[in-house]
Every structure is written in C-alpha cells, then in structure tokens.
C-alpha atoms as a PDB file:
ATOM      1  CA  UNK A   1       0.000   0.000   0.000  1.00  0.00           C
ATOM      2  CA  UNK A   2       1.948   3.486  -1.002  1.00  0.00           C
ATOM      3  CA  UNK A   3       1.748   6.317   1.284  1.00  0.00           C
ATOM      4  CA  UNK A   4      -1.493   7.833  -0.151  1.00  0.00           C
ATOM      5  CA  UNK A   5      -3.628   5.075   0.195  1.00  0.00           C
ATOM      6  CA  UNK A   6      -2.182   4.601   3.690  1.00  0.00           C
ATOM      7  CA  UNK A   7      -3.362   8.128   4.444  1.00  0.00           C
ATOM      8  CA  UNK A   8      -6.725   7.658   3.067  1.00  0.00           C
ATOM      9  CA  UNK A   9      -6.747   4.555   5.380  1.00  0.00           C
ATOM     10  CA  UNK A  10      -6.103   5.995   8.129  1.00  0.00           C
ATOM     11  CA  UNK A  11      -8.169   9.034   7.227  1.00  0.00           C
ATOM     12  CA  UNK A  12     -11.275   7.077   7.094  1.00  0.00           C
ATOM     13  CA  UNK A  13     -10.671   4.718  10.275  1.00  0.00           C
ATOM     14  CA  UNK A  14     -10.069   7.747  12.388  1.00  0.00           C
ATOM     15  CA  UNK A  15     -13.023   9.367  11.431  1.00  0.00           C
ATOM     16  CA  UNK A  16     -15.395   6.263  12.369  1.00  0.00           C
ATOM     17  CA  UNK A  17     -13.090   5.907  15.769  1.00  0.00           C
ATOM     18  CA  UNK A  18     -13.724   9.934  16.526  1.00  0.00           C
ATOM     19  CA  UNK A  19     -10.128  10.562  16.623  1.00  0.00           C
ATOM     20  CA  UNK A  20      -7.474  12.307  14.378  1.00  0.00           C
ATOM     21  CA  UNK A  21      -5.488  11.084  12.389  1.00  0.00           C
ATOM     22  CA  UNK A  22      -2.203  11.888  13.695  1.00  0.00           C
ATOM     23  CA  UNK A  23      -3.663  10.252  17.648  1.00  0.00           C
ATOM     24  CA  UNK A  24      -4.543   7.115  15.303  1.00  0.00           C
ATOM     25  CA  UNK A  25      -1.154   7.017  14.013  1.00  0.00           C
ATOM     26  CA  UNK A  26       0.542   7.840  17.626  1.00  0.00           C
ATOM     27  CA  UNK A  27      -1.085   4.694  18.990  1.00  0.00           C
ATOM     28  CA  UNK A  28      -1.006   2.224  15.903  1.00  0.00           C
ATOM     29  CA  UNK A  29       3.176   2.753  16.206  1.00  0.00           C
ATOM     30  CA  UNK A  30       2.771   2.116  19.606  1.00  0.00           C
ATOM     31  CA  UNK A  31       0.539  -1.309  18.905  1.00  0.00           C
ATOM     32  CA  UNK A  32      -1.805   0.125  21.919  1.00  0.00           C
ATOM     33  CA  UNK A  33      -5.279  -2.109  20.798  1.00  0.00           C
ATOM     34  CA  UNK A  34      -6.644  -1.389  23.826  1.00  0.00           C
ATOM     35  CA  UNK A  35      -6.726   2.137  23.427  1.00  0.00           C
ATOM     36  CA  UNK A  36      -7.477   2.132  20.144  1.00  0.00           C
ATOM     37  CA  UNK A  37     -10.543   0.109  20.979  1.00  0.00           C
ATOM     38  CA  UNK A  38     -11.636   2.414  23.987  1.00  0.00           C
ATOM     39  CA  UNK A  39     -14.433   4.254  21.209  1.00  0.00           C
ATOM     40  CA  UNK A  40     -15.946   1.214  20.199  1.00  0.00           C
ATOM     41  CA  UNK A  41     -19.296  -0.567  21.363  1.00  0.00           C
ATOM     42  CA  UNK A  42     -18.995  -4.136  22.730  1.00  0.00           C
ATOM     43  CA  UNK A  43     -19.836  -5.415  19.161  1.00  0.00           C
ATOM     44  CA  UNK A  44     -16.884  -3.748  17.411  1.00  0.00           C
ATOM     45  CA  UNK A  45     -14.510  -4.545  20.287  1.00  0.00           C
ATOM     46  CA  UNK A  46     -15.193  -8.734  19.548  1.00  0.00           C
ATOM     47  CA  UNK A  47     -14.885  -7.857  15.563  1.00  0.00           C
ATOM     48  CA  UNK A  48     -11.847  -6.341  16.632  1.00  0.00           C
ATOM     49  CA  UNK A  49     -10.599  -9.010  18.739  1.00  0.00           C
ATOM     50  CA  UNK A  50     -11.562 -11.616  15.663  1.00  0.00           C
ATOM     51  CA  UNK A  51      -9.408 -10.054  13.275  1.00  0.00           C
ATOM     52  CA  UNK A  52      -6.739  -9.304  15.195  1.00  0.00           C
ATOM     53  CA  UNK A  53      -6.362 -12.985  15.858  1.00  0.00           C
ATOM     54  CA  UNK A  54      -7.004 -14.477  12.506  1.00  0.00           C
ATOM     55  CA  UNK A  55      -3.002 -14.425  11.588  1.00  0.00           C
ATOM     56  CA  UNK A  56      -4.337 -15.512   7.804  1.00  0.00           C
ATOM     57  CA  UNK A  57      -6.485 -12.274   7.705  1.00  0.00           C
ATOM     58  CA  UNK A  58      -3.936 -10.104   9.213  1.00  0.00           C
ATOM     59  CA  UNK A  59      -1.514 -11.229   6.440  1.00  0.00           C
ATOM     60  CA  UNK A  60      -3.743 -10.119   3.755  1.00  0.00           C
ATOM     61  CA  UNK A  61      -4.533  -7.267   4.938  1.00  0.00           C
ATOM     62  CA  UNK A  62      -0.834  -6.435   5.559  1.00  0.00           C
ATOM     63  CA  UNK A  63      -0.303  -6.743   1.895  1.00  0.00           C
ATOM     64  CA  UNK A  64      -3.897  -5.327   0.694  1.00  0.00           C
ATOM     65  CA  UNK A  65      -2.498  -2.493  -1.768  1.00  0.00           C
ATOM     66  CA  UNK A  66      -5.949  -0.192  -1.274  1.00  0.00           C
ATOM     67  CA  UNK A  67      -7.884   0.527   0.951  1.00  0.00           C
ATOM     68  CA  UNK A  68     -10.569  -0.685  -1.131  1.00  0.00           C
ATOM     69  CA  UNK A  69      -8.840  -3.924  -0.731  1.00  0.00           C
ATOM     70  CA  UNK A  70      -8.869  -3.691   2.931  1.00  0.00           C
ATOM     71  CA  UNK A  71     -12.779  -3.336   3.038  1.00  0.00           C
ATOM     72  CA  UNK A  72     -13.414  -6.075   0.746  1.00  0.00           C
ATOM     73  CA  UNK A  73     -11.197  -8.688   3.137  1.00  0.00           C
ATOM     74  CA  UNK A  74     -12.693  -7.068   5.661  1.00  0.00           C
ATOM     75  CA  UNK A  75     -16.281  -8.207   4.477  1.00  0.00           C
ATOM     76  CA  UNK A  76     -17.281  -4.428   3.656  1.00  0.00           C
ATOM     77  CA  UNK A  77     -17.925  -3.502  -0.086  1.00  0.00           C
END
C-alpha cells in the first residue's frame, strides 16, 4: 500500500473511531489495541478481537495495496 492510500486509510478509520489522524497514528506505532478500541461498542470490540487474531487475515490485509482492498477482506464492499 503506497503512502497515499495509507493516508486515506487511516483518514477514514479515524473518522469512524472519533479521533485524528495523527492520535490514530501515535497509537497504531505504539501497537496500543486497547486504546485504540476504547471508542468502540462491545460489538466492534469482539470484531476487533476476531481479526486481530485471525493471523491468515492479518496477512492479507498487511499486503492489501488499497484501501478498497482492505474493506473487501474485511467483508465491507
């Protein structure tokens, strides 16, 4: 994924979570889940949780080249 699409990315996820983009950022370097997941209802948290443990997922979406590509593993089209 180049850098734009990684900014559109992270554009759009920090937007649903209610935070900026740059505090999204911050804490994905930092691999803090937890507090990344503080904004999200019980529901989201255990999607979370599933695809954060699915190492087969979390390979393809490491190597998803647009965001696009990211929703449609992610089950979103």
């Amino acid at each position: 994924m180049d850098n734009k699409n990684y900014d559109q990315l992270i554009a759009k996820a920090s937007q649903k979570l209610g935070i900026s983009s740059e505090q999204l950022k911050r804490t994905l370097e930092k691999g803090d889940v937890k507090a990344l997941s503080q904004g999200l209802s019980k529901s989201d948290k255990e999607k979370l949780r599933s695809v954060l443990s699915n190492k087969e997922l979390m390979d393809k979406l490491k190597n998803a080249s647009t965001p696009e590509d990211l929703m449609k593993l992610l089950g979103k089209r």
